[in-house]
N, C-alpha and C. Protein backbone atom coordinates (compact mmCIF):
# COMPACT_ATOMS: atom_id res chain seq x y z
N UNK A 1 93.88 -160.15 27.40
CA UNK A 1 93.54 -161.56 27.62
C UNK A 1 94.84 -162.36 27.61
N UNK A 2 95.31 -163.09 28.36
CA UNK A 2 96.26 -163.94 28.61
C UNK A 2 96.16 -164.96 27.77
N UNK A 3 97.59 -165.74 27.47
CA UNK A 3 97.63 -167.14 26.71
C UNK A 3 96.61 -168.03 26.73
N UNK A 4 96.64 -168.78 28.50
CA UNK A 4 95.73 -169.53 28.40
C UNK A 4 94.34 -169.24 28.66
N UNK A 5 93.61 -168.09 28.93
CA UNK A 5 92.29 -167.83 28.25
C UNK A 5 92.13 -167.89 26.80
N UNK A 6 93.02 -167.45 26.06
CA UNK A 6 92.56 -167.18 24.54
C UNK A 6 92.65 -168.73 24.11
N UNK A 7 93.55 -169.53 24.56
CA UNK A 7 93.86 -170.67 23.94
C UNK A 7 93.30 -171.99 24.34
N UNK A 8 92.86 -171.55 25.73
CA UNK A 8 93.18 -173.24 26.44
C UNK A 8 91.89 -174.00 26.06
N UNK A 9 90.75 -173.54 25.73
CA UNK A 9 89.25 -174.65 25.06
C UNK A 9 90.10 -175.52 24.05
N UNK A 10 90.83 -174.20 22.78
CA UNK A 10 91.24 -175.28 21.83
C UNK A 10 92.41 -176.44 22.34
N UNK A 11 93.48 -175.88 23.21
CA UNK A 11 94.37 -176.34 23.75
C UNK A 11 93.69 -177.92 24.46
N UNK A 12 92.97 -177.94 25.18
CA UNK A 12 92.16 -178.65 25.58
C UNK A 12 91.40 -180.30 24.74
N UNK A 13 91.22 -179.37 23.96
CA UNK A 13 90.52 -180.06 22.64
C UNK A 13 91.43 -181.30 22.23
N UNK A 14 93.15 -180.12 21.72
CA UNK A 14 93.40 -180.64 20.90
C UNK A 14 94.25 -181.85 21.75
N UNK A 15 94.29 -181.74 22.96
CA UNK A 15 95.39 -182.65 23.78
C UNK A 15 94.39 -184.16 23.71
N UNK A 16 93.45 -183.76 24.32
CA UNK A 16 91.73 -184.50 24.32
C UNK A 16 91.82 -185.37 22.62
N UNK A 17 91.98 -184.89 21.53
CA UNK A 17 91.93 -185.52 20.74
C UNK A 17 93.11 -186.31 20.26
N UNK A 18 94.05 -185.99 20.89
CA UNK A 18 95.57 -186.62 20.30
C UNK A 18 95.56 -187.99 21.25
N UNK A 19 94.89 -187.69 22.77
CA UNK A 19 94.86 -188.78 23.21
C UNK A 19 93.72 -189.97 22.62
N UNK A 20 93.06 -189.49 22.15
CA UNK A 20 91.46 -190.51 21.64
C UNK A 20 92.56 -191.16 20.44
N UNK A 21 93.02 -190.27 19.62
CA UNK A 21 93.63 -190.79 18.39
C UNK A 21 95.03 -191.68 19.13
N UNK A 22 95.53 -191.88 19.78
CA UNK A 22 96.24 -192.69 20.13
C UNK A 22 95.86 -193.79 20.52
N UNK A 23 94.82 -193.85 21.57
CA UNK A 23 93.75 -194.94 21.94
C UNK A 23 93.22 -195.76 21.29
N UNK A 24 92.55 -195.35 19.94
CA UNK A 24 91.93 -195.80 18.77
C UNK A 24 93.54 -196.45 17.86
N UNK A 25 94.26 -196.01 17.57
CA UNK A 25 95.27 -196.70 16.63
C UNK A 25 96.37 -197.85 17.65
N UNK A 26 96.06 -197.88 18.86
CA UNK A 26 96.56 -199.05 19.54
C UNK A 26 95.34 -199.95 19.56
N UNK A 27 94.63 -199.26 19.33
CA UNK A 27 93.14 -200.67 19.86
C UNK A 27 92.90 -200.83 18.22
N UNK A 28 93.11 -200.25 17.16
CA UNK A 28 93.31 -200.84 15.94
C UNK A 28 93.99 -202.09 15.77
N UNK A 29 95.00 -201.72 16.21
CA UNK A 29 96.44 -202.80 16.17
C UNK A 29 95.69 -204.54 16.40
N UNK A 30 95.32 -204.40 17.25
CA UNK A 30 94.41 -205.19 17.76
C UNK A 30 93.32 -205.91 17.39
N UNK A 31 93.31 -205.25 16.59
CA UNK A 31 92.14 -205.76 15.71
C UNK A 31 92.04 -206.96 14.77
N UNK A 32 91.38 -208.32 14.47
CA UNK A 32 91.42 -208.97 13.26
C UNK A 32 92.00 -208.62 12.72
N UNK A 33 91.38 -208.04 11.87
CA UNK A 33 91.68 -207.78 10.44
C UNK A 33 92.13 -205.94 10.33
N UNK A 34 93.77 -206.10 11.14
CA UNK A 34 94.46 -205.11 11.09
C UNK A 34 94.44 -204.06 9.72
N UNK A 35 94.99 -205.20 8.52
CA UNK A 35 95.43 -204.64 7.23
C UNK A 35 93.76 -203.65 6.96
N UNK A 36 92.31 -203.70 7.23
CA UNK A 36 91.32 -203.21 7.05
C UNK A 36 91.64 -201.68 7.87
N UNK A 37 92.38 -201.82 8.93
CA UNK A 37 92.09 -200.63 9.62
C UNK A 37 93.53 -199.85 9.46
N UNK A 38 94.31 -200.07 8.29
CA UNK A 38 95.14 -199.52 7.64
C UNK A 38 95.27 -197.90 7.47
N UNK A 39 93.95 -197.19 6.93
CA UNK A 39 93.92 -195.91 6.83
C UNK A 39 93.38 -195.14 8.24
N UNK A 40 92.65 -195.90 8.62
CA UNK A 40 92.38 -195.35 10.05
C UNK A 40 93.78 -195.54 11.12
N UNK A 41 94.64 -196.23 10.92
CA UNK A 41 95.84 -195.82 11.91
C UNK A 41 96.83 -194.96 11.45
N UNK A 42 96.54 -194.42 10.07
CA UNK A 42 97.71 -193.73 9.86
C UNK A 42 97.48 -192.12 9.67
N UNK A 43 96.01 -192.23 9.36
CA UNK A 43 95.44 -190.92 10.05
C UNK A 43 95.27 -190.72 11.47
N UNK A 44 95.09 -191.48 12.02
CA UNK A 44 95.43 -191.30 13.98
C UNK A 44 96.50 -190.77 14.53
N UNK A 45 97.49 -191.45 13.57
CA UNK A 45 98.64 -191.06 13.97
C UNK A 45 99.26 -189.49 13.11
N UNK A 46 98.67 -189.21 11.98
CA UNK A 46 98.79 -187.87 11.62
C UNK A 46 97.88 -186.86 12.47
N UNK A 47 96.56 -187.28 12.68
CA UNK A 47 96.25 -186.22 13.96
C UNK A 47 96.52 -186.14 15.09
N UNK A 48 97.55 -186.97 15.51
CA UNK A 48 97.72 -187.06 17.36
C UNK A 48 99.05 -186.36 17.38
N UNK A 49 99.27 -186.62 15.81
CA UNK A 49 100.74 -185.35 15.85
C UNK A 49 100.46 -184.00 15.37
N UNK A 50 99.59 -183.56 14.52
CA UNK A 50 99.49 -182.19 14.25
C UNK A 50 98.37 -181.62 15.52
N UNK A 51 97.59 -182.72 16.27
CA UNK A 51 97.20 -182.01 17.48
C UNK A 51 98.26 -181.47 18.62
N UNK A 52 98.77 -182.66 18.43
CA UNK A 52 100.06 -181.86 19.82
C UNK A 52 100.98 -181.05 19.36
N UNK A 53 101.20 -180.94 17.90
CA UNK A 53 102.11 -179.64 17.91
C UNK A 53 100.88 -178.40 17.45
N UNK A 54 99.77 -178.62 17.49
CA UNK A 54 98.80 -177.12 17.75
C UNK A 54 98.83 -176.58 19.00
N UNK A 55 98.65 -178.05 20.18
CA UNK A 55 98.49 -177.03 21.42
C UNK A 55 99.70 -176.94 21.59
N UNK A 56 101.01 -177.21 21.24
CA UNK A 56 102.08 -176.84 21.74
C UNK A 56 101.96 -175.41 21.28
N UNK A 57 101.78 -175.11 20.31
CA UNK A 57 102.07 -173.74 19.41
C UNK A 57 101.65 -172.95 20.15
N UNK A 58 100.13 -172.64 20.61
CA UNK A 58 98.73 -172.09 21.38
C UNK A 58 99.96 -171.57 22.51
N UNK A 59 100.34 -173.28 23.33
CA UNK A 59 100.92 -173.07 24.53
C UNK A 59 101.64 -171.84 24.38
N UNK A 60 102.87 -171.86 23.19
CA UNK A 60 103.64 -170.94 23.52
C UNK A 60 103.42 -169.56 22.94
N UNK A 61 102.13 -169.41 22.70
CA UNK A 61 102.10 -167.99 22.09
C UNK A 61 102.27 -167.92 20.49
N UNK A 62 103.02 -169.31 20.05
CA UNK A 62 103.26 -169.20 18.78
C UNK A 62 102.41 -168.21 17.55
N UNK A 63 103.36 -167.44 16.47
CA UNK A 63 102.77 -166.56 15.90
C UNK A 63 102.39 -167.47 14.22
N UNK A 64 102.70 -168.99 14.44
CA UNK A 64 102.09 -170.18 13.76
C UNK A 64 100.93 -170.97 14.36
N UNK A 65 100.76 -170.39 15.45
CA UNK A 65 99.55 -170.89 15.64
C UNK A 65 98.26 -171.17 15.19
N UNK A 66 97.75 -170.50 14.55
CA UNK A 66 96.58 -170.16 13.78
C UNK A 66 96.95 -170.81 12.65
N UNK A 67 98.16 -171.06 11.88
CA UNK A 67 98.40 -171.78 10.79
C UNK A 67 98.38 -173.34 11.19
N UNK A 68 98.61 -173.90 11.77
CA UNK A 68 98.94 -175.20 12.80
C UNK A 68 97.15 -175.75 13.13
N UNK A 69 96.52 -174.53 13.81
CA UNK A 69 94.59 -174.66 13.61
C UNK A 69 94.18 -174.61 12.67
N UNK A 70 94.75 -174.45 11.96
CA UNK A 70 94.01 -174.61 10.45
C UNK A 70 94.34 -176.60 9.84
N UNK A 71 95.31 -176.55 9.58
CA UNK A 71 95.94 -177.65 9.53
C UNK A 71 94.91 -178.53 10.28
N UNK A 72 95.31 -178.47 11.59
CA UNK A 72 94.70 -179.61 12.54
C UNK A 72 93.33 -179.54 12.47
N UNK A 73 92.75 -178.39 11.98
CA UNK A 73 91.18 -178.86 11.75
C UNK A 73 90.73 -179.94 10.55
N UNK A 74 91.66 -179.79 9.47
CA UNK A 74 91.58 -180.20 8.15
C UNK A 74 91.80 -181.70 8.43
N UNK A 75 93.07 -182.29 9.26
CA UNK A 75 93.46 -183.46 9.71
C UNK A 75 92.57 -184.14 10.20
N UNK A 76 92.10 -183.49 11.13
CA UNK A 76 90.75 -184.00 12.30
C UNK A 76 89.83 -184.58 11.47
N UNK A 77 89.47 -183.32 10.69
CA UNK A 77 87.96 -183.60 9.59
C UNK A 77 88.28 -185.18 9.26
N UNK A 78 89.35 -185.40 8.06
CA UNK A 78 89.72 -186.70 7.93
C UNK A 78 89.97 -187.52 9.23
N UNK A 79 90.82 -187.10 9.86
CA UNK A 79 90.38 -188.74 11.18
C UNK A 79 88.93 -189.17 11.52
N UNK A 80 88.14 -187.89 11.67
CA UNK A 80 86.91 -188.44 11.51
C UNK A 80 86.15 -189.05 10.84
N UNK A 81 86.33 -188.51 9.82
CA UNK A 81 85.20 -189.05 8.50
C UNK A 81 85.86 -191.21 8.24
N UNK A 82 86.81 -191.24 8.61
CA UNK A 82 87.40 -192.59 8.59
C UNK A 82 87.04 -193.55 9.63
N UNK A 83 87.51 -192.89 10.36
CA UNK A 83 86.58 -193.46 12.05
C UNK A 83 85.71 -193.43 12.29
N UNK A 84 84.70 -192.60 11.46
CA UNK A 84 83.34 -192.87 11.68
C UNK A 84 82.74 -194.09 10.72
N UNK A 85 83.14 -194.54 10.03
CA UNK A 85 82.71 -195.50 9.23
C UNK A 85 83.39 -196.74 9.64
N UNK A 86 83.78 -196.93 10.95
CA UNK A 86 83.77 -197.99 11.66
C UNK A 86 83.32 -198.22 12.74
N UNK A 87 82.87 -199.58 13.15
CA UNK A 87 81.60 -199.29 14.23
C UNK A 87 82.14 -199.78 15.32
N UNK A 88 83.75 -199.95 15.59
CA UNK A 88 84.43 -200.23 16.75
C UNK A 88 84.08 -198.69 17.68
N UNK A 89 83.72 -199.35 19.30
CA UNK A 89 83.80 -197.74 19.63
C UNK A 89 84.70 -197.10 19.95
N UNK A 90 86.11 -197.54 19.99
CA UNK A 90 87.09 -196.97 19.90
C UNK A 90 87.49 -195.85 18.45
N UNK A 91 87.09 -196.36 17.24
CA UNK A 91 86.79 -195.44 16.59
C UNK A 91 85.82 -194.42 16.54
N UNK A 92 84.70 -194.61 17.72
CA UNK A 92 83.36 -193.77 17.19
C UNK A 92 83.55 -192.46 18.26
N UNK A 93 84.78 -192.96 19.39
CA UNK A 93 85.16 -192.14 20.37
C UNK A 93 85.68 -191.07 19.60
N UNK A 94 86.79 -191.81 18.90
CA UNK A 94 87.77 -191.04 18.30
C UNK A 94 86.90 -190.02 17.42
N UNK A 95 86.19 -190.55 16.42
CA UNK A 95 85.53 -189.16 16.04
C UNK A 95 84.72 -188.29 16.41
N UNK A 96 84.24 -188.52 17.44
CA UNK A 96 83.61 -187.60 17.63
C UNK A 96 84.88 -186.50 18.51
N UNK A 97 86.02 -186.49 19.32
CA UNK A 97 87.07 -186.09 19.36
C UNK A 97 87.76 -185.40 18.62
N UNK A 98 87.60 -186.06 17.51
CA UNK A 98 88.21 -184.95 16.18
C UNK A 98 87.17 -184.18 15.61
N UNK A 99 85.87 -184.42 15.96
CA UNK A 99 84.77 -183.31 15.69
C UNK A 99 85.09 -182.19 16.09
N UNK A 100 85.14 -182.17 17.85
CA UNK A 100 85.11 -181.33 18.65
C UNK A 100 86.31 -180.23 18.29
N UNK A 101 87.26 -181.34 18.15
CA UNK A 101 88.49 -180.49 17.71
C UNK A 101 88.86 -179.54 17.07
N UNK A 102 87.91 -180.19 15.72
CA UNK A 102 88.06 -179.64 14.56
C UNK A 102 87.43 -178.15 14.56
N UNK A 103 86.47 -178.27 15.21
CA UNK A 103 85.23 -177.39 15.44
C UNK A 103 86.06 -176.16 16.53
N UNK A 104 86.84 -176.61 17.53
CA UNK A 104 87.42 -175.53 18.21
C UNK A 104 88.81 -175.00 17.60
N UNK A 105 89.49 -176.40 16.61
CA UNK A 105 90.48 -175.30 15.73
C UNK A 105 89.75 -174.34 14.67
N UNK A 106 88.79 -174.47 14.31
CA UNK A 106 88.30 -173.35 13.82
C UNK A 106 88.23 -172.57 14.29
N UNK A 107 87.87 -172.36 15.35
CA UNK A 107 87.56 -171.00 15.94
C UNK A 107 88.35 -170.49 16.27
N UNK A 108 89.32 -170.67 16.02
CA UNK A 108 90.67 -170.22 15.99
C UNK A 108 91.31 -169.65 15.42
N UNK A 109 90.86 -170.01 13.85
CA UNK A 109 91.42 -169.44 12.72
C UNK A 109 90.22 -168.89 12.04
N UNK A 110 89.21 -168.50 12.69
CA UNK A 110 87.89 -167.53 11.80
C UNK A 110 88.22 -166.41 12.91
């Protein structure tokens, strides 16, 4: 099985979620009452970075890969669980994004 068969759903995922989490912490910014959406941008911005260095890893074959899916599932979990308890839908995008994510870096590392 080649790289990108074994990798590219999660690869996919995780690009898919780094972009939602970027989306969501600029449209935070934006927001009223910024200082409220405090923990939700700084977890956005911790999963839009441990997502893109997962699929980077995936990309290259990395033999940290599976350590990196582990990670980024754990991250995700939290971007979600934060973003879901706001009813902007820019956050409700975002989690469900880091659901998916989370759910295909697992399968990665089971």
């Amino acid at each position: 099985m080649n790289i990108h068969t074994r990798y590219q759903a999660c690869i996919d995922a995780c690009n898919a979620c780094a972009a939602a989490c970027n989306a969501c912490l600029a449209a935070c910014l934006k927001e009223d009452d910024v200082k409220m959406m405090r923990r939700c941008i700084a977890l956005d911005i911790d999963c839009a970075a441990i997502c893109s260095l997962a699929a980077h890893a995936m990309a290259r074959d990395s033999e940290m890969a599976r350590h990196f899916c582990r990670v980024c599932s754990e991250v995700c979990l939290a971007c979600a669980n934060e973003c879901s308890q706001h009813a902007h839908d820019h956050c409700q995008q975002c989690a469900d994004a880091c659901k998916h994510c989370a759910k295909a870096c697992q399968a990665m590392v089971n």
